[in-house]
Protein backbone atom coordinates (compact mmCIF):
# COMPACT_ATOMS: atom_id res chain seq x y z
CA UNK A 1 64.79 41.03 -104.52
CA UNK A 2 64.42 41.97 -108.13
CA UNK A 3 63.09 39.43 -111.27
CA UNK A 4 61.43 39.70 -114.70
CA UNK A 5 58.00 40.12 -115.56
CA UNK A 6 58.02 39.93 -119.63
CA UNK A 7 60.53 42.69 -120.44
CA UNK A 8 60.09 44.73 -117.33
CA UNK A 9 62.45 44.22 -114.31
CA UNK A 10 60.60 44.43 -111.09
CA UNK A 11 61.89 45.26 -107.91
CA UNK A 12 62.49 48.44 -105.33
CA UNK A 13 65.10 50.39 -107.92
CA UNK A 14 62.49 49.75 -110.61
CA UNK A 15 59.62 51.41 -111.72
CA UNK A 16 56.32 50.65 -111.02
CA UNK A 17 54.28 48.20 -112.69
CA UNK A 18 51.00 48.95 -113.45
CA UNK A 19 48.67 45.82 -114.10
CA UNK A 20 45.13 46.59 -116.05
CA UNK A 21 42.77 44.57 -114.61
CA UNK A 22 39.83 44.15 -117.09
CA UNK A 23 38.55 41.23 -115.73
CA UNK A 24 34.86 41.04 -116.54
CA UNK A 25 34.87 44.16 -118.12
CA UNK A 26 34.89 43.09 -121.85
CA UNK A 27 30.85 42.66 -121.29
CA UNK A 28 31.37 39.16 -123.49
CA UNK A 29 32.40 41.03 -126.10
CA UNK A 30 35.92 40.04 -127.98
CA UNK A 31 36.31 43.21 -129.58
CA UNK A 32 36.02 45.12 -126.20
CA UNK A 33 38.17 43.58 -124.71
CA UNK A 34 40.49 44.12 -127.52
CA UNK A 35 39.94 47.77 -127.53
CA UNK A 36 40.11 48.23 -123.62
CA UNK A 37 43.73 46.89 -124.14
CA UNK A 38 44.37 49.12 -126.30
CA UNK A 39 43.49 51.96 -124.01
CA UNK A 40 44.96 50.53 -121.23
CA UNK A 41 48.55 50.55 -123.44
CA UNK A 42 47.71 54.08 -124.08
CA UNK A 43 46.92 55.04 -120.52
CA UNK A 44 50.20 53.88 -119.36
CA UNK A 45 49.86 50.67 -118.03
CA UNK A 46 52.37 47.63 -118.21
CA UNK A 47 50.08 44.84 -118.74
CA UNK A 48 46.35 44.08 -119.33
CA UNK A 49 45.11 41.47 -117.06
CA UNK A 50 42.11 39.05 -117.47
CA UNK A 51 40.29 36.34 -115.75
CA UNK A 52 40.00 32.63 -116.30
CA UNK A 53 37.48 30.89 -114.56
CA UNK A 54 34.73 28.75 -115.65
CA UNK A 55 31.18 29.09 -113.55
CA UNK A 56 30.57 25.69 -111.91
CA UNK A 57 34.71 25.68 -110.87
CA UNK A 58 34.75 28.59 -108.96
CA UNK A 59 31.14 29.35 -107.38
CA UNK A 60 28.58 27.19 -106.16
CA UNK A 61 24.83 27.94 -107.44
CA UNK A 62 23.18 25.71 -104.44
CA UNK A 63 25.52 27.59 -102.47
CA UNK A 64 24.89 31.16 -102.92
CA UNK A 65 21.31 30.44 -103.53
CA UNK A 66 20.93 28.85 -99.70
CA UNK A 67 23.07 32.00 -98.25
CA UNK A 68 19.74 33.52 -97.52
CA UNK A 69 20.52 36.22 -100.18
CA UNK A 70 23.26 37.70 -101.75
CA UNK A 71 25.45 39.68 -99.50
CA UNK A 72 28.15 42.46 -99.85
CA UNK A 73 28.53 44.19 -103.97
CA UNK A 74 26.69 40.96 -105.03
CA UNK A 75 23.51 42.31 -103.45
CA UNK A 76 23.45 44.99 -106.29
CA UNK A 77 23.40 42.25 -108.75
CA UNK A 78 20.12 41.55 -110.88
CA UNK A 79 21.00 37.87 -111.55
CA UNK A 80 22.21 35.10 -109.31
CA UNK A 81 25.90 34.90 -108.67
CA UNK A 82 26.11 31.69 -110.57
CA UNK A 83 24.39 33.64 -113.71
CA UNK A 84 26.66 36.62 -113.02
CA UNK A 85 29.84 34.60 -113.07
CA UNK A 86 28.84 32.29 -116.18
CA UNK A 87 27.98 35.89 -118.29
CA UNK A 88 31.38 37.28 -117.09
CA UNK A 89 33.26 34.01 -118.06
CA UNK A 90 36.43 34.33 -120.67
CA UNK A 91 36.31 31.54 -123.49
CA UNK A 92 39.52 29.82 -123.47
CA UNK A 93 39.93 30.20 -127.72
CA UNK A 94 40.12 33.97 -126.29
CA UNK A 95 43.26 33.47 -124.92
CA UNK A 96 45.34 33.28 -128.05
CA UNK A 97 44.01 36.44 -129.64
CA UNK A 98 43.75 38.68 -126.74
CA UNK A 99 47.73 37.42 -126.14
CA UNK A 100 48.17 38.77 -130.04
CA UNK A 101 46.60 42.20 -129.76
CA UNK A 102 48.79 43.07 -126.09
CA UNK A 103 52.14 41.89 -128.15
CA UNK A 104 51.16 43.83 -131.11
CA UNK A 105 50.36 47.16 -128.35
CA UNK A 106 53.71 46.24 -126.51
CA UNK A 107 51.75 45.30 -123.27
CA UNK A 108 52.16 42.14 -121.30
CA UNK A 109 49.30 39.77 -121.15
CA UNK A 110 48.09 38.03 -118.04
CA UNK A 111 45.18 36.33 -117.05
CA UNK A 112 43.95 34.74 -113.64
CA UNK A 113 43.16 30.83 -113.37
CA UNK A 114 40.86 29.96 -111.32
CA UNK A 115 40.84 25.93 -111.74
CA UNK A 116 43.72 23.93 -112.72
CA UNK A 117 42.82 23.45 -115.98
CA UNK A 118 42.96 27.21 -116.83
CA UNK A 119 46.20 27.36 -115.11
CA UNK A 120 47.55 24.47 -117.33
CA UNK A 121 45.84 26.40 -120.67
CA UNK A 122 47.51 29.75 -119.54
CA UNK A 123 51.20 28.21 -118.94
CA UNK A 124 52.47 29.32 -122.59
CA UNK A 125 51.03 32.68 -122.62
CA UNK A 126 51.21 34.65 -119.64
CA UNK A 127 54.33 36.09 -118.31
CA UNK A 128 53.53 35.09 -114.65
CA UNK A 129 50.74 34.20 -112.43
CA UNK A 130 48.06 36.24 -110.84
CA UNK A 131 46.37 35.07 -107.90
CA UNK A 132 43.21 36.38 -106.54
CA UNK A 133 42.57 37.40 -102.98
CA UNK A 134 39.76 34.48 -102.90
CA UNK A 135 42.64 31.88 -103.60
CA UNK A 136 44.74 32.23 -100.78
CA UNK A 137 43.75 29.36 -98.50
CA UNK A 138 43.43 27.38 -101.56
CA UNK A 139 47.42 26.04 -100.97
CA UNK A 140 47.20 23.11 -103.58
CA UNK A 141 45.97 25.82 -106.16
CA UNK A 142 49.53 27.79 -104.88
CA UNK A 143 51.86 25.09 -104.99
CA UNK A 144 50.43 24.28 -108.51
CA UNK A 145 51.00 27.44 -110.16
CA UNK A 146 54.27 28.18 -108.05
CA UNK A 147 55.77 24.18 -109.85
CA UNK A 148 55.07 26.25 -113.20
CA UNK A 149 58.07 28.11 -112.55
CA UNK A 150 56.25 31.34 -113.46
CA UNK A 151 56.57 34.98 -111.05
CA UNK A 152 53.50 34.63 -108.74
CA UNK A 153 51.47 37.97 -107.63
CA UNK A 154 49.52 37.02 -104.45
CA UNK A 155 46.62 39.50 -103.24
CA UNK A 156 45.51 39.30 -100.17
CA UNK A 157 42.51 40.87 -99.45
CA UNK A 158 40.26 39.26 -96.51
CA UNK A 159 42.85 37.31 -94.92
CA UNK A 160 44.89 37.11 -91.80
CA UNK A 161 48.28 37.34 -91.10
CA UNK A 162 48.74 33.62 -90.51
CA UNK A 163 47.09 32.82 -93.49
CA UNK A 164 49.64 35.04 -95.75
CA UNK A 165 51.99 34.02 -93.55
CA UNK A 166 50.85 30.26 -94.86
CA UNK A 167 50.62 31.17 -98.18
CA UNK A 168 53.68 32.94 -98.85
CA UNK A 169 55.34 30.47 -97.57
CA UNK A 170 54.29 27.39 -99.47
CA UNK A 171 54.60 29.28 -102.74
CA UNK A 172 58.46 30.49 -101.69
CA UNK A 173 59.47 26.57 -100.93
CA UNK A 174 58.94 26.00 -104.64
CA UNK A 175 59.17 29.69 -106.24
CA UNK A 176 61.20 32.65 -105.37
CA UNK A 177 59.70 35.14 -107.69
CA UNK A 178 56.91 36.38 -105.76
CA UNK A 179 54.61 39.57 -105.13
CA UNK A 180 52.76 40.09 -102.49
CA UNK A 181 49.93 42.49 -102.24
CA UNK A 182 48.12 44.37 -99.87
CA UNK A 183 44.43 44.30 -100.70
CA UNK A 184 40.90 45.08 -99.38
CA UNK A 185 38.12 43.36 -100.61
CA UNK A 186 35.12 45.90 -101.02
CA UNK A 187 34.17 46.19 -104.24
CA UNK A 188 31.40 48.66 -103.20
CA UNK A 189 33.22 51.99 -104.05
CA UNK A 190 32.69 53.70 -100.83
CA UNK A 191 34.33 56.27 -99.65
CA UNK A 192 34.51 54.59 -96.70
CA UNK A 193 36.65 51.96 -97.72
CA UNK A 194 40.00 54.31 -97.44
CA UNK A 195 39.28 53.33 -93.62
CA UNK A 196 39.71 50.28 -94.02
CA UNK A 197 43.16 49.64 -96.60
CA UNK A 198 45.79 49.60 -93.65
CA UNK A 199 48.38 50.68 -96.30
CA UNK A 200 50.61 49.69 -93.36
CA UNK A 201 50.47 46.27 -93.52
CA UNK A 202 52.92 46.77 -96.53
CA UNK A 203 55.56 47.94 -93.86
CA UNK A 204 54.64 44.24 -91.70
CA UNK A 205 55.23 42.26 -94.91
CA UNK A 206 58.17 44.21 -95.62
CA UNK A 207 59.77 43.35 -92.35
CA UNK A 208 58.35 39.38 -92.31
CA UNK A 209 59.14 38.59 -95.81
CA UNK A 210 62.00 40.45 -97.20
CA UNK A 211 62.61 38.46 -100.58
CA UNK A 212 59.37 38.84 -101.81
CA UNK A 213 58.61 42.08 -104.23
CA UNK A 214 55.41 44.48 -102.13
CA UNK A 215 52.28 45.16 -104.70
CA UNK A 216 48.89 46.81 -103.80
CA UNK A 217 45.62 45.06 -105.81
CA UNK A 218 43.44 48.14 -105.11
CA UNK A 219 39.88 49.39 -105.21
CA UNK A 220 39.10 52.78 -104.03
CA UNK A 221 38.36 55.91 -105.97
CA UNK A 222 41.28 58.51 -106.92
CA UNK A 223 45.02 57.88 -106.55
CA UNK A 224 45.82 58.45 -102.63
CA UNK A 225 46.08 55.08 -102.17
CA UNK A 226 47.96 53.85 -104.80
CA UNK A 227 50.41 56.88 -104.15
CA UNK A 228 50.71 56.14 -100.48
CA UNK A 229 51.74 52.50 -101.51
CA UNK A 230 54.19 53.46 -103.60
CA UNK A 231 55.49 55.60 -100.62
CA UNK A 232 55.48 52.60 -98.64
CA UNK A 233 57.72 50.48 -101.03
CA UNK A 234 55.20 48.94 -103.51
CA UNK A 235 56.17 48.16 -106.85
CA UNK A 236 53.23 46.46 -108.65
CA UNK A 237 50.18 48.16 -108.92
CA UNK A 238 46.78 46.59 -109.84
CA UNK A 239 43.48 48.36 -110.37
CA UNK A 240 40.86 47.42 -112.46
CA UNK A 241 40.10 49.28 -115.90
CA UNK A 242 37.01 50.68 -118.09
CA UNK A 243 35.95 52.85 -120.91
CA UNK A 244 32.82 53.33 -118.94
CA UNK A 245 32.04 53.58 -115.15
CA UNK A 246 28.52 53.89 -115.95
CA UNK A 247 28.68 50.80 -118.02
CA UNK A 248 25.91 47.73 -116.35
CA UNK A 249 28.58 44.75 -115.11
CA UNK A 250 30.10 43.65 -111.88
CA UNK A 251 33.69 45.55 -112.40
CA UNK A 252 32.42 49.47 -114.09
CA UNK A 253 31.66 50.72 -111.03
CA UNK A 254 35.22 51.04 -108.92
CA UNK A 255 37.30 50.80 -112.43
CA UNK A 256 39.42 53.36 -113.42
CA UNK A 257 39.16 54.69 -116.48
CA UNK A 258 41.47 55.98 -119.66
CA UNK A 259 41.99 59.49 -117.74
CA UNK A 260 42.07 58.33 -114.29
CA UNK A 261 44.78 55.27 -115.13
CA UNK A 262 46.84 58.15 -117.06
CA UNK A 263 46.70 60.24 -114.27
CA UNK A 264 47.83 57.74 -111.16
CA UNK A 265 50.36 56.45 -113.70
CA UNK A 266 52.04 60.16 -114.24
CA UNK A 267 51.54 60.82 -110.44
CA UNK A 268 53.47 57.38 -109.56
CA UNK A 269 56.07 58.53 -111.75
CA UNK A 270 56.47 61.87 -109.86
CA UNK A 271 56.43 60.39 -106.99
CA UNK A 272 59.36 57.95 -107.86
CA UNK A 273 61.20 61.15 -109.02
CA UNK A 274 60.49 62.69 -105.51
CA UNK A 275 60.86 59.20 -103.72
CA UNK A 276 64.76 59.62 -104.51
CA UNK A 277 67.79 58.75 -102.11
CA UNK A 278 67.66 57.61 -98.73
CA UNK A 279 71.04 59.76 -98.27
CA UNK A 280 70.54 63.54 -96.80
CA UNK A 281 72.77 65.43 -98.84
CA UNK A 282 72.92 69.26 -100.49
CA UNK A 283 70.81 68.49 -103.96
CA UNK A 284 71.82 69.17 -107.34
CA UNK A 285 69.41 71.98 -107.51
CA UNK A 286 69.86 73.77 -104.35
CA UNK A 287 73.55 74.77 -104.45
CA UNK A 288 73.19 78.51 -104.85
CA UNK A 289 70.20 77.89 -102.24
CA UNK A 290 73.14 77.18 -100.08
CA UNK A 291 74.40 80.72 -100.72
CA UNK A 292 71.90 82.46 -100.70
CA UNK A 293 69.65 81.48 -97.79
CA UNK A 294 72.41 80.29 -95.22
CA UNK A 295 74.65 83.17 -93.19
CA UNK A 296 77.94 83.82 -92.65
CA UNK A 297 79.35 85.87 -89.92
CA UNK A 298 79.99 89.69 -90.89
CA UNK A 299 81.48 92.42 -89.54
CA UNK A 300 78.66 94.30 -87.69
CA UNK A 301 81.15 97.29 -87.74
CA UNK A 302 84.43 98.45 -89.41
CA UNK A 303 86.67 96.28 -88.17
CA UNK A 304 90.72 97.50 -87.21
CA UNK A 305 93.89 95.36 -88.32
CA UNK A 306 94.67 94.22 -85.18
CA UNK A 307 91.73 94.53 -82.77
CA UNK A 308 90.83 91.55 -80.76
CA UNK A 309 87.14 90.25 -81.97
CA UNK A 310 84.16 90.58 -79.89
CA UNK A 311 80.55 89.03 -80.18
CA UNK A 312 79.25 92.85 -80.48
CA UNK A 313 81.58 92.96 -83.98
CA UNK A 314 79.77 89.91 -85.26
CA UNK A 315 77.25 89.75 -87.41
CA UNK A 316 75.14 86.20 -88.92
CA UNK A 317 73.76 87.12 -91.96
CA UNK A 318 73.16 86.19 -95.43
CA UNK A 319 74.27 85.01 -98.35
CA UNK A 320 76.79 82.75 -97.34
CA UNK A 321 79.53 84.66 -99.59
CA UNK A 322 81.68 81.01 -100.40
CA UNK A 323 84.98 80.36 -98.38
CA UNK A 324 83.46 82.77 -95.64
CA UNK A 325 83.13 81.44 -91.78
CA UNK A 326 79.69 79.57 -90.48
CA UNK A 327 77.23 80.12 -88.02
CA UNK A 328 78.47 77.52 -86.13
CA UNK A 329 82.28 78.44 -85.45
CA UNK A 330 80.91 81.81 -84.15
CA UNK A 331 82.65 80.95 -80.41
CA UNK A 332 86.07 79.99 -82.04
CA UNK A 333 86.39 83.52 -83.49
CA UNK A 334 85.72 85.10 -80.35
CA UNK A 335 89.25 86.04 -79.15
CA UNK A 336 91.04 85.71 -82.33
CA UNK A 337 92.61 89.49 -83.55
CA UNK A 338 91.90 90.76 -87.18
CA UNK A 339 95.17 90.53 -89.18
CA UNK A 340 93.92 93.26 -91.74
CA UNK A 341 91.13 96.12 -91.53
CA UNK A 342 87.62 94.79 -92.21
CA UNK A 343 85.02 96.51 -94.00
CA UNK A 344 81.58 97.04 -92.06
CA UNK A 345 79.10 94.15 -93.83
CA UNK A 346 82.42 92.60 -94.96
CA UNK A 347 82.25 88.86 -94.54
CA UNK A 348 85.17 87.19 -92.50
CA UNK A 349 87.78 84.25 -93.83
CA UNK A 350 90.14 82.61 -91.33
CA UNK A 351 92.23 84.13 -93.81
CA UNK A 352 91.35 87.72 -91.93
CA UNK A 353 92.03 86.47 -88.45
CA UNK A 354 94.87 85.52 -86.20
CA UNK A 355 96.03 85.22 -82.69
């Protein structure tokens, strides 16, 4: 299954695509978020992603309030979730000029709706659709963005099987072009998160849903898990990005930064390098390997012109002079007499031996 994302074919035989996710990491600030795409560009990655959602469409204040207090990351916050979300809300008139400055870097724009009406405001400039991990029981929100006729990227952090399983397909009845990602949830940047990715899962949705593209929306320190996904057939790549880890806001914390991004992205490129055939063949590289550290068989002695050949004669040693017998015809040389004298250390041709 391969399609287009902007420029950038995705697929298995394609490279990776890294996504920037800046989400509420602009801090309100326009000009940030102009700058952190243009260090996302320069960090390597393929597109700069933000989020569209307005507060009172996405989170409910009564809500969270009668929770009993806020639970998980959101305990860390010093305002109410509703507060949190309004502050980390993307005007709409944003959307035009932060489009602008990732065509002028050469970087693909997207952006996350989280209401219909963002997804209807988003149509004409985002090169497909990113849906959060949050969404995924939401199947009218689906079907809605799959009619736009858009690639979809589906996380799906915090969900079962069946409910993927739902998901995936209700968006593939209407729209083929689809990623699906492996995600956990935690945005708490523990350590002990790497316990819970089950990287695996990628190998299940391989196996239940071959036509869609695999993708990993990740949030754990370092590259080992990005790297493993990869491994495990992963194409799209999402983490989120900062100038700052130390910088106050929701996002900072588990973000990866200018150095860290540039980093994974030149390790994922190794690794696709290393990743290579699924054939078992003599490389390129190691042909005079071949010689040198495979044997041949020898003569262990000085060998007569006519003298009937013995294991005791035989040595297996290296190199593997070219055109000389292998190891592994050893017993069908047994027997056979030497047609000419051999030299002691000489290798042996068929060419030396008949009956």
């Amino acid at each position: 299954m391969t399609f287009k994302i902007g420029n950038h074919e995705i697929g298995m035989e394609y490279p990776t695509y890294f996504i920037a996710d800046v989400a509420a990491n602009h801090d309100g600030d326009l000009e940030r978020a102009k700058l952190l795409i243009r260090l996302a560009k320069e960090a390597g990655a393929d597109a700069a992603k933000f989020q569209n959602f307005q507060a009172h469409k996405i989170v409910s204040d009564r809500g969270f309030k009668t929770l009993g207090g806020q639970q998980s990351h959101q305990a860390k916050w010093k305002k109410s979730v509703f507060e949190v979300y309004k502050d980390a809300s993307l005007p709409f008139d944003w959307t035009p000029v932060l489009k602008e400055e990732c065509d002028k870097q050469g970087i693909d724009y997207f952006s996350s709706p989280y209401d219909f009406e963002a997804t209807d405001m988003l149509e004409r400039y985002v090169p497909a659709y990113k849906v959060g991990s949050g969404e995924i029981d939401w199947i009218e929100a689906l079907e809605y963005m799959a009619a736009k006729g858009k690639p979809m990227i589906l996380a799906t952090g915090a969900a079962t099987l069946g409910e993927v399983q739902k998901a995936v397909h209700a968006v593939l009845k209407i729209n083929k072009d689809l990623v699906l990602m492996q995600c956990n949830t935690n945005y708490t940047a523990s350590l002990e998160n790497f316990k819970y990715i089950n990287l695996n899962v990628l190998k299940t949705y391989g196996l239940l849903f071959p036509d869609v593209v695999l993708g990993l929306s990740d949030h754990t320190p370092g590259h080992a898990t990005v790297l493993g996904a990869v491994a495990l057939g992963a194409r799209v790549i999402e983490k989120h990005f900062t100038d700052d880890n130390n910088r106050e806001g929701p996002d900072h914390l588990f973000a990866m930064n200018p150095k860290t991004w540039a980093e994974m992205v030149e390790n994922t490129r190794q690794l696709e390098q290393a990743l290579g055939s699924t054939d078992k063949f003599v490389a390129g590289n190691e042909i005079e390997t071949v010689v040198i550290q495979r044997r041949c068989l020898r003569a262990a002695r000085a060998i007569s012109k006519g003298e009937a050949i013995t294991r005791a004669m035989l040595d297996v040693l290296r190199p593997a002079t070219p055109g000389a017998i292998l190891p592994d015809q050893l017993q069908n040389v047994i027997g056979l007499r030497a047609i000419e004298d051999i030299l002691a250390g000489q290798e042996i041709r068929w060419t030396d031996l008949g009956k």
